[in-house]
Protein backbone atom coordinates (compact mmCIF):
# COMPACT_ATOMS: atom_id res chain seq x y z
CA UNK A 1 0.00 0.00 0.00
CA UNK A 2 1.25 3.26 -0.96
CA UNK A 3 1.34 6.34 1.34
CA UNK A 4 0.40 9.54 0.43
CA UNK A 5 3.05 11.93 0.02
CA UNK A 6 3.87 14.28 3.22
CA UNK A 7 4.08 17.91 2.22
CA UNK A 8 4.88 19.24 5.41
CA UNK A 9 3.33 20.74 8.69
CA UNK A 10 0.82 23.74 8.90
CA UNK A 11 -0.37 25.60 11.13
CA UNK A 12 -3.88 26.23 9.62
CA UNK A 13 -5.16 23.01 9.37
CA UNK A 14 -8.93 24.17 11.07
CA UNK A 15 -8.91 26.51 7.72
CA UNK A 16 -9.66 23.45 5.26
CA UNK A 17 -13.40 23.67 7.28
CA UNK A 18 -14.22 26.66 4.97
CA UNK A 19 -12.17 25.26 1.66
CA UNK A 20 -15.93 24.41 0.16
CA UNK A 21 -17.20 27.32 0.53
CA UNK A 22 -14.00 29.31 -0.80
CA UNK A 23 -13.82 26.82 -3.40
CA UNK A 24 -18.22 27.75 -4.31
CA UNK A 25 -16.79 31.71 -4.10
CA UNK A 26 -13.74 30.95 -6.65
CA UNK A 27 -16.22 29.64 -8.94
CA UNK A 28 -18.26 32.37 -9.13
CA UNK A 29 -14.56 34.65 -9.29
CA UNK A 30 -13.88 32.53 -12.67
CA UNK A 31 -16.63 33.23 -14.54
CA UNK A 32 -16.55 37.05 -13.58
CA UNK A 33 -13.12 38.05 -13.10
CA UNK A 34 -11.53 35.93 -15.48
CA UNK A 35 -11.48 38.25 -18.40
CA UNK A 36 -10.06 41.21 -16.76
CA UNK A 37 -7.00 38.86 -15.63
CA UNK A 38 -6.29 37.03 -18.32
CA UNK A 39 -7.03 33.62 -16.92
CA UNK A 40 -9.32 31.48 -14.92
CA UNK A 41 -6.62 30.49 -12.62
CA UNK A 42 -5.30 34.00 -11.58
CA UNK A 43 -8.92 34.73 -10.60
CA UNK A 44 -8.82 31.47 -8.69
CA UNK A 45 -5.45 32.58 -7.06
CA UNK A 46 -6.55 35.81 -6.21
CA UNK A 47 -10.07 35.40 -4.82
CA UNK A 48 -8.88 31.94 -2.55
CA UNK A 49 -5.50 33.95 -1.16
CA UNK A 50 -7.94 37.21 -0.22
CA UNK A 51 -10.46 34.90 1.63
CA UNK A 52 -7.69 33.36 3.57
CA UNK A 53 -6.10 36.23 4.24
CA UNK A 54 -9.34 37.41 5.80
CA UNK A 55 -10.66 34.37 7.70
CA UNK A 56 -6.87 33.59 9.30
CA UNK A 57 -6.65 37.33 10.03
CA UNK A 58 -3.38 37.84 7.71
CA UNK A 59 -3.32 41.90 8.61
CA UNK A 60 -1.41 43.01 5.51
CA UNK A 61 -0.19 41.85 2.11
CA UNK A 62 3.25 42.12 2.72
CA UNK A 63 3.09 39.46 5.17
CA UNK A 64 2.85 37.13 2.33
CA UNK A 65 6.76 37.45 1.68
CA UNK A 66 7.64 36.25 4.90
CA UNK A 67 4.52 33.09 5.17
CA UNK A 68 5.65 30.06 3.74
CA UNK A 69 3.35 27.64 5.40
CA UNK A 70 2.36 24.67 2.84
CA UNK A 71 -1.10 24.31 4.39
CA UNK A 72 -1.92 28.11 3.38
CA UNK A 73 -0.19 27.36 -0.06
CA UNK A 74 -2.62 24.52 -0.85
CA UNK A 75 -5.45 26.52 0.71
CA UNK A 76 -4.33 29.46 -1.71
CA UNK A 77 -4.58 27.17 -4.79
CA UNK A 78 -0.91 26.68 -5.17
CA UNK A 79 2.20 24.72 -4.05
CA UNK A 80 3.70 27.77 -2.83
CA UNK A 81 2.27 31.19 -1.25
CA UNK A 82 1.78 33.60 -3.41
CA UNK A 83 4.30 36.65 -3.32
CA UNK A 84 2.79 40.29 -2.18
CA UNK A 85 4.18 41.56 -5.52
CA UNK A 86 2.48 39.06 -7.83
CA UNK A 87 -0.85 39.25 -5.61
CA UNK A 88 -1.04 43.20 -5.75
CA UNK A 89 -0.21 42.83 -9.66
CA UNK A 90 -3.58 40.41 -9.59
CA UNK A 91 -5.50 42.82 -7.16
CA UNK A 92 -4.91 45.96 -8.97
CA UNK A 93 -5.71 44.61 -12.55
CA UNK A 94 -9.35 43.67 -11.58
CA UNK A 95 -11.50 46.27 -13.30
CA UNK A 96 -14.50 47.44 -11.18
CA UNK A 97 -16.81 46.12 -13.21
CA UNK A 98 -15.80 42.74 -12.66
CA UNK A 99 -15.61 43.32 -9.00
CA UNK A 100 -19.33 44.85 -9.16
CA UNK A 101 -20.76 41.72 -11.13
CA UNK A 102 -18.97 39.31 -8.39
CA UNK A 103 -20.81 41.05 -5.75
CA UNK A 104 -24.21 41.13 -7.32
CA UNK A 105 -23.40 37.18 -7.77
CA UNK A 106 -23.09 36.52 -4.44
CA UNK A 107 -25.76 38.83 -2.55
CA UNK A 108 -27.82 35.45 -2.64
CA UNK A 109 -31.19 37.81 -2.00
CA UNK A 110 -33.29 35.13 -3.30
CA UNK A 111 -33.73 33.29 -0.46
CA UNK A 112 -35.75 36.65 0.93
CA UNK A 113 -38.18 36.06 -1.81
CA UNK A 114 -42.25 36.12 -0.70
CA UNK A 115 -41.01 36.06 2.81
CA UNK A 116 -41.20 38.40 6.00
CA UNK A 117 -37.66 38.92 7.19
CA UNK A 118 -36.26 41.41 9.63
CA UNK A 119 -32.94 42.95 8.45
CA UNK A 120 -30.07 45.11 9.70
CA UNK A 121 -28.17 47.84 8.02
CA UNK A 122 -24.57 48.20 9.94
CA UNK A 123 -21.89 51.13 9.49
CA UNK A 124 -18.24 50.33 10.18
CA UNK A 125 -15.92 52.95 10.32
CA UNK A 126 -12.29 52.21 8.97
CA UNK A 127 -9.51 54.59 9.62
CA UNK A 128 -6.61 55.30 6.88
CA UNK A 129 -3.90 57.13 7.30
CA UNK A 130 -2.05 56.87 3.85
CA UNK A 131 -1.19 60.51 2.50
CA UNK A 132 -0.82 58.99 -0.78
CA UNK A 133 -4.34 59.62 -1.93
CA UNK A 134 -6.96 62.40 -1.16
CA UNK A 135 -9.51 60.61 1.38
CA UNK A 136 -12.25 62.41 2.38
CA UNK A 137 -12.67 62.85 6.22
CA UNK A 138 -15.51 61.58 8.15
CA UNK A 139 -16.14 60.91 12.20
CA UNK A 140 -15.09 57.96 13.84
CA UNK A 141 -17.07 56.84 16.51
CA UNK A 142 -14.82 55.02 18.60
CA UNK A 143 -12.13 57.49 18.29
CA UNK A 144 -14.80 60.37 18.52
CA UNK A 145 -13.46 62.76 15.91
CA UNK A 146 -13.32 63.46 12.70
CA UNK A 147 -10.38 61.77 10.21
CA UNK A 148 -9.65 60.38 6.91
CA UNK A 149 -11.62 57.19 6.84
CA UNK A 150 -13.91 55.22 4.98
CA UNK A 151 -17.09 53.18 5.77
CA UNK A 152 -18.19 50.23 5.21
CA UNK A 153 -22.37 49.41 4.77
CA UNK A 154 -23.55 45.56 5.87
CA UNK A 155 -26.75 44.69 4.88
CA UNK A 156 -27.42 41.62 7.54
CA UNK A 157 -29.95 38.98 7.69
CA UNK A 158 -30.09 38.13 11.38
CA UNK A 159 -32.21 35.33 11.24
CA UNK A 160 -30.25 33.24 8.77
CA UNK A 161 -26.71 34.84 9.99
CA UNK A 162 -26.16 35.79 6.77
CA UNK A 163 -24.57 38.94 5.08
CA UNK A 164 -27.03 39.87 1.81
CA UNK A 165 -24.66 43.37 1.09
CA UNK A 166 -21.67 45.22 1.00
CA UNK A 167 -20.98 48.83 -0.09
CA UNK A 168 -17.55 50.99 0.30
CA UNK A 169 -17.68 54.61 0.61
CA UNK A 170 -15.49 57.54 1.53
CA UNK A 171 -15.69 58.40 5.09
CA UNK A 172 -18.25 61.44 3.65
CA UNK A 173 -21.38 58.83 3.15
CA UNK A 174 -23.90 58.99 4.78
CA UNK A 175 -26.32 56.12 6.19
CA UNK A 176 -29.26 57.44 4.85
CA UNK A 177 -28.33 57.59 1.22
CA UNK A 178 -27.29 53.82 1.60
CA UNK A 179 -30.42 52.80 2.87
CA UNK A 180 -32.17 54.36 0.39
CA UNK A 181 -29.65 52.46 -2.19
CA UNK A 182 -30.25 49.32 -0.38
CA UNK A 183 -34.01 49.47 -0.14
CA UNK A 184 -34.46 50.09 -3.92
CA UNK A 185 -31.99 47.53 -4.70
CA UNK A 186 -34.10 44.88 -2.69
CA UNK A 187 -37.38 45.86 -3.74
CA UNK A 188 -35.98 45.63 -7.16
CA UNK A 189 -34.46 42.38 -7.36
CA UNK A 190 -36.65 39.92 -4.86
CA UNK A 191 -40.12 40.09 -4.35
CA UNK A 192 -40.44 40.16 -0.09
CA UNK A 193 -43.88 39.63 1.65
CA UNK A 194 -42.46 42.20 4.27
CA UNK A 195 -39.38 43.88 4.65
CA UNK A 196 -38.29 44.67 8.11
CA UNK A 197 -35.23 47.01 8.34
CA UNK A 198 -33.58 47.81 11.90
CA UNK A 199 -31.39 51.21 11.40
CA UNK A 200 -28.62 53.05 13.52
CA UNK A 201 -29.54 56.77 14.89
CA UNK A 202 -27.20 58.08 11.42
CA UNK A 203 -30.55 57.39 9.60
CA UNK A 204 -32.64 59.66 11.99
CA UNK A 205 -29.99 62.43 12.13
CA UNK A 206 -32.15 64.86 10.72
CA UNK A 207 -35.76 65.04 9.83
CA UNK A 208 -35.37 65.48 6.24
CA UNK A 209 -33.79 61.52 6.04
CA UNK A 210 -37.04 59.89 7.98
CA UNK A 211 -39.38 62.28 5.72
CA UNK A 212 -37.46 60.38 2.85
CA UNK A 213 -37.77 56.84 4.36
CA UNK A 214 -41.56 57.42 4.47
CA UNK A 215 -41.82 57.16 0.51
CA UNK A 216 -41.53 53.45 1.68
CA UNK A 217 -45.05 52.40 2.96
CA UNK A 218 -45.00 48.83 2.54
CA UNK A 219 -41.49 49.14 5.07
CA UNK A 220 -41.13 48.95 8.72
CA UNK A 221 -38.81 50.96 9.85
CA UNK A 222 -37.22 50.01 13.66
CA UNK A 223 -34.78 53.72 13.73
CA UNK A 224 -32.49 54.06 16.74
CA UNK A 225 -32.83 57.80 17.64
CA UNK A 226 -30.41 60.54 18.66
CA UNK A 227 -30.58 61.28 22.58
CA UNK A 228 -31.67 64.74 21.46
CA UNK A 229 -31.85 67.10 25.00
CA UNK A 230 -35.05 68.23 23.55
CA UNK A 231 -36.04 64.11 22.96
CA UNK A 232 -34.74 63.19 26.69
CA UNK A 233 -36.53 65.57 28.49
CA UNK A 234 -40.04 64.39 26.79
CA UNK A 235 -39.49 61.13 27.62
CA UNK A 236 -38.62 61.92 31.29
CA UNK A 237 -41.92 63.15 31.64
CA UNK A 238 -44.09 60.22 30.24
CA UNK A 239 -45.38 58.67 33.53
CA UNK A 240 -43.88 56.09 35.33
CA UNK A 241 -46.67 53.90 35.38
CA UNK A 242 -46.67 53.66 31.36
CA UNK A 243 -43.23 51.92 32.05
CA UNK A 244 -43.60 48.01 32.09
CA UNK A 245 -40.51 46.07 33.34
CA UNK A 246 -38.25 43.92 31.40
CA UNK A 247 -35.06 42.08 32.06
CA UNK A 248 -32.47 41.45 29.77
CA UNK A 249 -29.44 38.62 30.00
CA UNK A 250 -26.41 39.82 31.43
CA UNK A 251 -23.01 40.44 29.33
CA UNK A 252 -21.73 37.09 30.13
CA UNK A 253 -23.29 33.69 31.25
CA UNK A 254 -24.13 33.79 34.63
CA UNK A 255 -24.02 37.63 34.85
CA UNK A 256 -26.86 39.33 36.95
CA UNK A 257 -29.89 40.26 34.50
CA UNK A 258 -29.87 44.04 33.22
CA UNK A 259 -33.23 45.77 34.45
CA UNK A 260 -35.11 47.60 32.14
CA UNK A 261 -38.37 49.28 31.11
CA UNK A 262 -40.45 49.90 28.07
CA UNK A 263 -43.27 52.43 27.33
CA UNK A 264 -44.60 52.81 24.33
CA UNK A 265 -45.90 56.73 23.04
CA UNK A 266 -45.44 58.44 19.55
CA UNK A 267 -43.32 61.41 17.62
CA UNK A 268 -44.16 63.65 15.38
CA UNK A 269 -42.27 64.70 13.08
CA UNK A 270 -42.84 67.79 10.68
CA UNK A 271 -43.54 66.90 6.67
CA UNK A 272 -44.79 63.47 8.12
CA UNK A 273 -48.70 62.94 8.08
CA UNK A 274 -48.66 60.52 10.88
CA UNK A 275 -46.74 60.25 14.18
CA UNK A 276 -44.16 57.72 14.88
CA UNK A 277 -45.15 55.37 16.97
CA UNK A 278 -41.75 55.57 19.71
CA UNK A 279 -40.50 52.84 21.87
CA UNK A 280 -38.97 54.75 24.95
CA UNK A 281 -36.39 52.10 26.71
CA UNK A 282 -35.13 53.25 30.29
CA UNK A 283 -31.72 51.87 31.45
CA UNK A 284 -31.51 51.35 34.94
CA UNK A 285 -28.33 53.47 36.27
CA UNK A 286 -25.41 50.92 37.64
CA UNK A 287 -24.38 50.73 40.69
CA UNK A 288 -21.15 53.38 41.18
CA UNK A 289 -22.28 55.60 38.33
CA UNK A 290 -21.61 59.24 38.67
CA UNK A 291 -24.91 61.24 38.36
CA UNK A 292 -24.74 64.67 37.41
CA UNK A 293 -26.06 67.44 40.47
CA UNK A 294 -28.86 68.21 37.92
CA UNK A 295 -30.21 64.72 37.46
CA UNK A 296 -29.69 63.61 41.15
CA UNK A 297 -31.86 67.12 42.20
CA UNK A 298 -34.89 65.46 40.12
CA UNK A 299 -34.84 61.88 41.22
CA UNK A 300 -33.22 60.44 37.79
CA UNK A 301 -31.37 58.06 37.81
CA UNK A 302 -31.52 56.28 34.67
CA UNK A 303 -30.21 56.01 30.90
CA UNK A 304 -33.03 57.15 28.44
CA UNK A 305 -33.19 55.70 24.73
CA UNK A 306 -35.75 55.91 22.21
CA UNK A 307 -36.48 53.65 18.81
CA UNK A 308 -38.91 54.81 16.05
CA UNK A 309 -41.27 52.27 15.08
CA UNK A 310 -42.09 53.36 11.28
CA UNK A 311 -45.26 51.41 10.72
CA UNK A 312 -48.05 53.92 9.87
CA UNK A 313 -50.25 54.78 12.80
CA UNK A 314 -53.44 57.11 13.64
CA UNK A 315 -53.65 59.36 15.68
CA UNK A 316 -55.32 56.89 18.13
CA UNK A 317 -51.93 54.69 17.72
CA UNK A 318 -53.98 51.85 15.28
CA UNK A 319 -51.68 50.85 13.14
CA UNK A 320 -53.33 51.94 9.52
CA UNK A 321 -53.42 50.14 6.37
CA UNK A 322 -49.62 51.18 4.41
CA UNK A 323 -49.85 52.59 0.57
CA UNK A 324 -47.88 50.98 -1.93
CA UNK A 325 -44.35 52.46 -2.15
């Protein structure tokens, strides 16, 4: 009986897990990236190396000089790794087009079709610091300011654990304008009983972005809103006994249950018929926190948030039968 021949050691051997589904993606590469590299093999090379890179957290290309693990090789469609040279030669000859027709083949938004699905649109903020080209600035919420960045748009499908979308923009765009792209892309492709959409407080920024969302009746809207001091200080005065009590698990397993309450009330907004209907959430204050003199003076003690339920309702809060967007 003859053994198989050894190729060596790696350290990556929990990576060839995922080789049928990079194998399905690489696929998809030939037939749409082929043509702009000359070959279906390059495309191969080049789409099976970048999804490695990404799932074994490889930070940088030039890494690739120095990694000369076999496993990786094979997992990169090659006996050896590919050099950073030859693989930014690959990356920077794919023409946008191609790139744009790979995406488009692997949204997979059919599975959404004549069903009710919740979805999520995400904003990730990645900071550059290159001075080679002109990068628009735009604010970084973790480091709170404003810096050359860009932003990157997730459409997610939380039930299935699924990513359905992926846009790049310069730190400039705006989370509005890409729900509005998403939306129409959607509602133009698949055919959904009802569309769900949960949205970050970028969305509800300004009045003139939720007056825009509203051309979308057959959408429900679930809109994080800014703590506005205007917005706080109407929902500390909604009674108390509106307030039901909820508890949600604790940041770890076996942590202590976070307390909170719900009330439900509506918004209006100007250049929208109907109010909002508005989920106010209070945050019960932890134990240790400082309390301003202001807040302690009037008894409150607690974190104040507020989502924006955009599902056409009366004035009576019944929810009302939605036009056709």
């Amino acid at each position: 009986m003859s053994r198989a021949h050894l190729v060596g050691r790696t350290h990556f051997g929990g990576a060839f897990l995922l080789l049928p589904a990079a194998l399905a993606l690489s696929r998809v590469a030939e037939g749409t990236l082929a043509r702009a590299l000359g070959s279906a093999g390059k495309a191969r090379r080049l789409v099976l190396s970048l999804f490695f890179r990404a799932a074994l957290g490889t930070e940088r290309i030039l890494h690739f000089e120095t990694l000369d693990d076999p496993g990786f090789a094979i997992l990169s469609g090659g006996k050896k790794v590919i050099s950073r040279s030859r693989l930014g030669g690959l990356v920077r000859a794919v023409t946008t087009e191609g790139v744009k027709k790979l995406t488009l083949a692997t949204e997979s938004r059919g599975a959404l079709r004549h069903r009710r699905v919740t979805l999520s649109l995400d904003e990730h903020v990645v900071a550059r610091f290159t001075r080679k080209f002109k990068i628009p600035k735009g604010f970084h919420t973790l480091r709170n300011k404003k810096m050359r960045a860009e932003k990157l748009f997730f459409l997610h499908w939380p039930e299935a654990r699924r990513f359905l979308g992926l846009v790049v923009t310069p730190g400039n765009g705006k989370l509005i304008e890409r729900t509005l792209g998403f939306l129409r892309a959607v509602r133009r492709r698949v055919q959904v009983h009802q569309l769900r959409l949960i949205i970050d407080a970028g969305a509800s920024a300004t009045n003139e972005g939720l007056r825009r969302l509203d051309h979308f009746g057959k959408t429900v809207f679930l809109i994080r809103a800014p703590r506005r001091p205007g917005y706080v200080d109407a929902w500390k005065r909604l009674p108390r006994a509106r307030f039901t009590p909820y508890e949600e698990p604790g940041r770890y397993k076996g942590a202590k249950p976070k307390k909170i309450e719900l009330a439900e009330t509506t918004t209006t907004i100007r250049g929208i018929a109907r109010p909002l209907r508005t989920v106010v959430v209070r945050e019960h204050a932890m134990k240790g926190a400082v309390i301003p003199v202001s807040d302690r003076d009037r008894g409150r003690l607690d974190v104040y948030h507020q989502l924006c339920v955009h599902d056409r309702l009366d004035v009576h809060g019944r929810r009302v039968a939605r036009r056709r967007a």
